[in-house]
N, C-alpha and C. Protein backbone atom coordinates (compact mmCIF):
# COMPACT_ATOMS: atom_id res chain seq x y z
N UNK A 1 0.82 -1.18 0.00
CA UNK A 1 0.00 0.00 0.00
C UNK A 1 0.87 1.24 0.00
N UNK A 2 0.52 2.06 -1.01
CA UNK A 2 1.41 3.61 -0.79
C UNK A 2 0.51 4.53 0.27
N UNK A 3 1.59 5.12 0.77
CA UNK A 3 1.39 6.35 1.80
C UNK A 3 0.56 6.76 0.51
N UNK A 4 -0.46 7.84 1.77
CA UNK A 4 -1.13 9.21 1.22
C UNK A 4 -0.44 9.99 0.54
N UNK A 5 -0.90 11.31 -0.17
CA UNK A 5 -0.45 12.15 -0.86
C UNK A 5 0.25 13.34 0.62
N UNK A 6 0.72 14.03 0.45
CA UNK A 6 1.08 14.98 1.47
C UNK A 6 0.56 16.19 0.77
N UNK A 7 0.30 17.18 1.62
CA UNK A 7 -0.84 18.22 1.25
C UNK A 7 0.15 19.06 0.81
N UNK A 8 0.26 19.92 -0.03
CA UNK A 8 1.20 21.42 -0.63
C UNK A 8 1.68 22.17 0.38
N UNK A 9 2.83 22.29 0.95
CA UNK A 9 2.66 23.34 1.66
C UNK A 9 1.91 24.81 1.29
N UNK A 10 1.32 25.36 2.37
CA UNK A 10 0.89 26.52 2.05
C UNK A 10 1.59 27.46 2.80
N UNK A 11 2.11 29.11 2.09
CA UNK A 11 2.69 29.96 2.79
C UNK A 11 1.29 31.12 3.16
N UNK A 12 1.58 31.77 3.95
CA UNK A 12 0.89 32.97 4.82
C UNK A 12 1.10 33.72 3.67
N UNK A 13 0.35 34.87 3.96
CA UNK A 13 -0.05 35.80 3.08
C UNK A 13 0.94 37.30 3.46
N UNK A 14 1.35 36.93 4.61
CA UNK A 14 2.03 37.74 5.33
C UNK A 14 3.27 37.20 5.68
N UNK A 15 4.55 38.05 5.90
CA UNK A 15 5.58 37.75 6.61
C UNK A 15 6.02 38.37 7.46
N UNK A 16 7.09 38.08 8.61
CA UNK A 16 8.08 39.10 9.11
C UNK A 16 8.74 39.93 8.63
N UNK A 17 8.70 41.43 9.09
CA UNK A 17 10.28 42.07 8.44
C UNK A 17 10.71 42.88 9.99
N UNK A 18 11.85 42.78 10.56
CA UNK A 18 12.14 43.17 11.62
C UNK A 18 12.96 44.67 11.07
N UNK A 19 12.66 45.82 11.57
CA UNK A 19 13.30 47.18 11.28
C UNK A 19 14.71 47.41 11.68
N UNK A 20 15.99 47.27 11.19
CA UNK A 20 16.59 47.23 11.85
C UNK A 20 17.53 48.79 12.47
N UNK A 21 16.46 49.34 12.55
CA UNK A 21 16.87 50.97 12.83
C UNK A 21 16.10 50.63 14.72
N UNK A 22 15.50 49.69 14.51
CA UNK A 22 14.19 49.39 16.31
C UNK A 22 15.40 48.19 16.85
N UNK A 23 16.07 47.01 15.74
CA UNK A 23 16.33 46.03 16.71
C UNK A 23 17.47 46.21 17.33
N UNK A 24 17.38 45.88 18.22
CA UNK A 24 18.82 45.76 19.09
C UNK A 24 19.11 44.32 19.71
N UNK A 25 18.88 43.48 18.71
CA UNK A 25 19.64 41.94 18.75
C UNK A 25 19.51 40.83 20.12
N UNK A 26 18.43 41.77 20.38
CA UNK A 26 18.21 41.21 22.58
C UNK A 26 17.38 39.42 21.86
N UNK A 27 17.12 38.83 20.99
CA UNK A 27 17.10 37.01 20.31
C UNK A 27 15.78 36.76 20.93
N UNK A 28 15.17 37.76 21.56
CA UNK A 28 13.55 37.26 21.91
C UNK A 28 12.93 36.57 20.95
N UNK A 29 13.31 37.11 19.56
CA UNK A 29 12.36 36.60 18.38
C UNK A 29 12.93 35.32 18.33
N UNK A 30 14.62 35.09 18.35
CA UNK A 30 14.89 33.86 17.97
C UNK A 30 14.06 32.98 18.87
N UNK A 31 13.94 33.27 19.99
CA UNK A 31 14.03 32.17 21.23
C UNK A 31 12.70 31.66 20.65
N UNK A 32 11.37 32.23 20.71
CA UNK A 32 9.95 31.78 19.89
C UNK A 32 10.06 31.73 18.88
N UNK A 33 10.92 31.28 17.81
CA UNK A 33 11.19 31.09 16.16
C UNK A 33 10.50 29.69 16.19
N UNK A 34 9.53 29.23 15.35
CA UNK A 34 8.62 27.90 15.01
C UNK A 34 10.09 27.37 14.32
N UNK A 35 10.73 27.54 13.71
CA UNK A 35 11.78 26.67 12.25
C UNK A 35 12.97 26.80 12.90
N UNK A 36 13.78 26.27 12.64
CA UNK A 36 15.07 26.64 12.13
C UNK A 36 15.22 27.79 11.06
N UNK A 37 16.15 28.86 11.27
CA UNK A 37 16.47 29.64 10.47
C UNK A 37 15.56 30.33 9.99
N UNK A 38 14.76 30.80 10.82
CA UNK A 38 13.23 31.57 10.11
C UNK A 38 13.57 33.20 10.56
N UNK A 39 14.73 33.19 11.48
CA UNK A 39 15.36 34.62 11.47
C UNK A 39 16.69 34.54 12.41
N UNK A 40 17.86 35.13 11.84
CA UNK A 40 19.04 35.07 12.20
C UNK A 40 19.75 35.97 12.22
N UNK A 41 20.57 36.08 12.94
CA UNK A 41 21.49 37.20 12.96
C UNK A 41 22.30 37.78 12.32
N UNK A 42 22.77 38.81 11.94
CA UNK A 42 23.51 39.31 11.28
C UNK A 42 23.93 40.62 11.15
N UNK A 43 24.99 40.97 10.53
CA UNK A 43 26.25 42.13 11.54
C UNK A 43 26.19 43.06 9.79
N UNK A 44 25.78 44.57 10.38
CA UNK A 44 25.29 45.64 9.37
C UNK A 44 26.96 45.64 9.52
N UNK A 45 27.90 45.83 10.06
CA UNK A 45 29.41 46.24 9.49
C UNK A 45 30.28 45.69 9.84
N UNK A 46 30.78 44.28 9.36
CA UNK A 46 32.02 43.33 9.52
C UNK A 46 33.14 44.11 10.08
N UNK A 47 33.26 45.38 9.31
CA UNK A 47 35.15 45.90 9.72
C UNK A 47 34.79 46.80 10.81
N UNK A 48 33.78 47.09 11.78
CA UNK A 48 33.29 47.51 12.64
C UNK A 48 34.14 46.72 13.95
N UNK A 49 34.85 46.99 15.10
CA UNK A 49 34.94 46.18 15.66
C UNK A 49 34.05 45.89 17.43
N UNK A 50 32.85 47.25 17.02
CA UNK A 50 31.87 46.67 18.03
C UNK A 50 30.57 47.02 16.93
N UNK A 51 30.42 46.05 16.92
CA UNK A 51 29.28 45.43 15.05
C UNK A 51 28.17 45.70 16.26
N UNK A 52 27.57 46.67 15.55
CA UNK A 52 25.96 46.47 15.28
C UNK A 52 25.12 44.98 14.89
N UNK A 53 25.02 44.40 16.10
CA UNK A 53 24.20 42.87 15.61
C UNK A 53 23.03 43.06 15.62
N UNK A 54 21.99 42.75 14.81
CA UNK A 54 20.92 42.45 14.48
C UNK A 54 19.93 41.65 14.26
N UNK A 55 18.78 41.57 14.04
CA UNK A 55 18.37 40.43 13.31
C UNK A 55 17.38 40.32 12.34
N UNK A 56 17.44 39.11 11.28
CA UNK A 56 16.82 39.52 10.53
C UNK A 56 15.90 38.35 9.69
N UNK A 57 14.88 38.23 9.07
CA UNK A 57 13.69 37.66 8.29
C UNK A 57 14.31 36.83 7.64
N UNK A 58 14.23 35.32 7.62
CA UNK A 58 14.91 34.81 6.17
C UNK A 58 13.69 34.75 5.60
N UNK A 59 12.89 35.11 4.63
CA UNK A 59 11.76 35.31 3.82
C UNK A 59 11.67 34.33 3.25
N UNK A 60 12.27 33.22 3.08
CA UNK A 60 12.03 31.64 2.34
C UNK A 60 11.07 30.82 3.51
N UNK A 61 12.12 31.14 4.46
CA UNK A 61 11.28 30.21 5.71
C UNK A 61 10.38 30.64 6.86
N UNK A 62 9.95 32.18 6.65
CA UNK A 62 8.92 32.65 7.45
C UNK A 62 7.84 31.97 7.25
N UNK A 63 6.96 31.48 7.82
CA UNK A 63 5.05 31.44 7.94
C UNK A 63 4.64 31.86 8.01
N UNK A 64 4.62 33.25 8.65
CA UNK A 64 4.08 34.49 9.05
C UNK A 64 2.74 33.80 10.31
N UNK A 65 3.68 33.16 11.47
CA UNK A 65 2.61 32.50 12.28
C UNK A 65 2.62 33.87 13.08
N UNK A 66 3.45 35.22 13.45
CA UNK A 66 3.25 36.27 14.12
C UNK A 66 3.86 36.23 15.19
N UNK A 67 4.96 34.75 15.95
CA UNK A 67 5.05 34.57 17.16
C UNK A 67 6.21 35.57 17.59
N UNK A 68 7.29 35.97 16.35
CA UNK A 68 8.02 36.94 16.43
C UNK A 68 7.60 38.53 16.99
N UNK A 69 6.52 39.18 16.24
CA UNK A 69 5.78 39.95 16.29
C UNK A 69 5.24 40.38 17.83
N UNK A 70 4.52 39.11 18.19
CA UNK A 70 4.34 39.64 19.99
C UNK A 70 5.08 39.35 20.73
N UNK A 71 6.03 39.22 20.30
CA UNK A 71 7.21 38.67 21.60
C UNK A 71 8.26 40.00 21.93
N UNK A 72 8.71 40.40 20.54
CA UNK A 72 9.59 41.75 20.60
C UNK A 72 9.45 43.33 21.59
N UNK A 73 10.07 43.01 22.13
CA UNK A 73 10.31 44.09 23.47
C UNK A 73 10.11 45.67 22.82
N UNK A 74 10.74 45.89 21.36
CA UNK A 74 10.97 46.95 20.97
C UNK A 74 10.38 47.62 19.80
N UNK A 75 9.07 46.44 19.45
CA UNK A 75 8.47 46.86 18.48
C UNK A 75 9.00 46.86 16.65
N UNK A 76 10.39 46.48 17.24
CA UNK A 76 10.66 46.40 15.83
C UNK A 76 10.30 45.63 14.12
N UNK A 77 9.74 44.61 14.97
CA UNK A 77 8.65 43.38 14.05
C UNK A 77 7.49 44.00 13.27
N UNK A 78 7.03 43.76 12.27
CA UNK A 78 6.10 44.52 11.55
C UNK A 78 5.38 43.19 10.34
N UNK A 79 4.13 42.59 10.46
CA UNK A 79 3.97 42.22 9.20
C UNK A 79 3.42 42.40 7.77
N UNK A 80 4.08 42.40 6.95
CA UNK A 80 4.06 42.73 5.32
C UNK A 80 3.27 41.72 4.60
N UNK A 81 2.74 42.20 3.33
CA UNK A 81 2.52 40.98 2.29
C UNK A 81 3.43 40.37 2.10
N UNK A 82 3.38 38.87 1.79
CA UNK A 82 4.40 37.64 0.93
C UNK A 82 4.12 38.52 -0.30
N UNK A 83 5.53 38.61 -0.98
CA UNK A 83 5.32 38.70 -2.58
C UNK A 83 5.53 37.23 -2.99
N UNK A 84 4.84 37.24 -4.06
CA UNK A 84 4.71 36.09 -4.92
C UNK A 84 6.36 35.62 -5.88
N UNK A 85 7.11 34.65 -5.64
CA UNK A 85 8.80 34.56 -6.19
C UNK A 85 9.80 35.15 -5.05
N UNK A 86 10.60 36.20 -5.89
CA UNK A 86 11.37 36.65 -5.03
C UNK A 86 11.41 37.84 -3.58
N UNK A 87 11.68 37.76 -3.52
CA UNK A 87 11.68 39.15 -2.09
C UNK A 87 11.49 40.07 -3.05
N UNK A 88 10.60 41.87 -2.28
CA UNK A 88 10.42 42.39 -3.27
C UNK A 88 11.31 43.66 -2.28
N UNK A 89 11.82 44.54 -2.10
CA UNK A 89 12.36 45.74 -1.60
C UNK A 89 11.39 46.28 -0.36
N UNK A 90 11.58 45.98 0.90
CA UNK A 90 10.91 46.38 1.87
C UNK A 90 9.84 44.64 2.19
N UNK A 91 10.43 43.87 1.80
CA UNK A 91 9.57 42.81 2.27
C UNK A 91 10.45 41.82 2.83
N UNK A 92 10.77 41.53 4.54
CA UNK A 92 11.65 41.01 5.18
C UNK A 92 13.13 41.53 4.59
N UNK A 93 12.81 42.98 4.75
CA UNK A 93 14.56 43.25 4.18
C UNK A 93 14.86 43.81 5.43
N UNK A 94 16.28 44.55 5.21
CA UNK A 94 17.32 44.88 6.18
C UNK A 94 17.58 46.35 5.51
N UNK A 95 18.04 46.40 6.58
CA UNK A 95 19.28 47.84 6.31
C UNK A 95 20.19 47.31 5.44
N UNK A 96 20.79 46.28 4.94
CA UNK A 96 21.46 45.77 4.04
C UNK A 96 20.96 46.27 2.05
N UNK A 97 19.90 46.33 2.40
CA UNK A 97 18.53 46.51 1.22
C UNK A 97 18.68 48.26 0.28
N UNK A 98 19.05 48.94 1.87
CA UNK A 98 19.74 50.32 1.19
C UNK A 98 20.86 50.63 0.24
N UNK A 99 20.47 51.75 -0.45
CA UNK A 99 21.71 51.78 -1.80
C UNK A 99 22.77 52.11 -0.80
N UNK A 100 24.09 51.47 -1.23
CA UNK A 100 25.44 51.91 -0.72
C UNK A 100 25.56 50.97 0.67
N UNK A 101 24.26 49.84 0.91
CA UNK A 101 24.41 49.06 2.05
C UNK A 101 25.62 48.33 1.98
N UNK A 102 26.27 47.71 3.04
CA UNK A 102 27.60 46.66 3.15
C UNK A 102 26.74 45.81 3.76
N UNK A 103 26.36 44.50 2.94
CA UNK A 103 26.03 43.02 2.74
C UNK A 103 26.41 42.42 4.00
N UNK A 104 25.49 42.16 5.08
CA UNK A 104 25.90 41.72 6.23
C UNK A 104 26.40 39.64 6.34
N UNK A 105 26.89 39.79 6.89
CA UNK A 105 27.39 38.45 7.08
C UNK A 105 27.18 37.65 8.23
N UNK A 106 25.99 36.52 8.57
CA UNK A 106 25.71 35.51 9.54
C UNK A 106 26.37 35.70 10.50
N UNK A 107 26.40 35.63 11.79
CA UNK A 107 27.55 35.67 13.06
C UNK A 107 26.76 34.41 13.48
N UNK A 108 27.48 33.37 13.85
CA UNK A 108 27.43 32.52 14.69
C UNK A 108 27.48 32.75 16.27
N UNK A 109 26.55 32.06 17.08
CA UNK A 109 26.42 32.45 18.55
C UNK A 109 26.62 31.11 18.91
């Protein structure tokens, strides 16, 4: 006998985008994160040597279940429409997203 079919995943209509002008990297969001990697950290200026850490939306693996959203101390959480394909400019972006941004890079904790 074959297994059932498995149902499509379905994505939310909405996602996370955390502001990163509000966050100040205090991992509340991580700590209630449903996934793996549904938002992670990352450093607005590598050659900085006290880096601005942050955090931020991976927009592949949000659900937009909101648990980020009420948990954040500082308001910085906000949810947006899913665009349909790729990320669209202001949808789970960063300060990275700005013209003349320096491309932040993962920090491991």
């Amino acid at each position: 006998m074959s297994a059932a079919p498995t149902a499509p995943t379905r994505k939310s209509r909405t996602i996370a985008e955390i502001s990163p002008d509000r966050c100040t990297g205090c991992e509340a969001c991580m700590a209630v994160m449903p996934h793996d990697d549904c938002i992670v950290k990352v450093s607005n200026d590598i050659t900085l040597p006290t880096t601005l850490i942050v955090c931020e939306v991976n927009v592949d693996r949000c659900t937009g279940c909101t648990l980020c959203l009420k948990i954040c101390p500082w308001d910085a959480i906000a949810m947006v429409p899913r665009v349909s394909g790729s990320a669209a400019p202001g949808v789970g972006s960063s300060a990275t997203d700005r013209p003349g941004a320096v491309s932040p890079s993962p920090v491991k904790i």
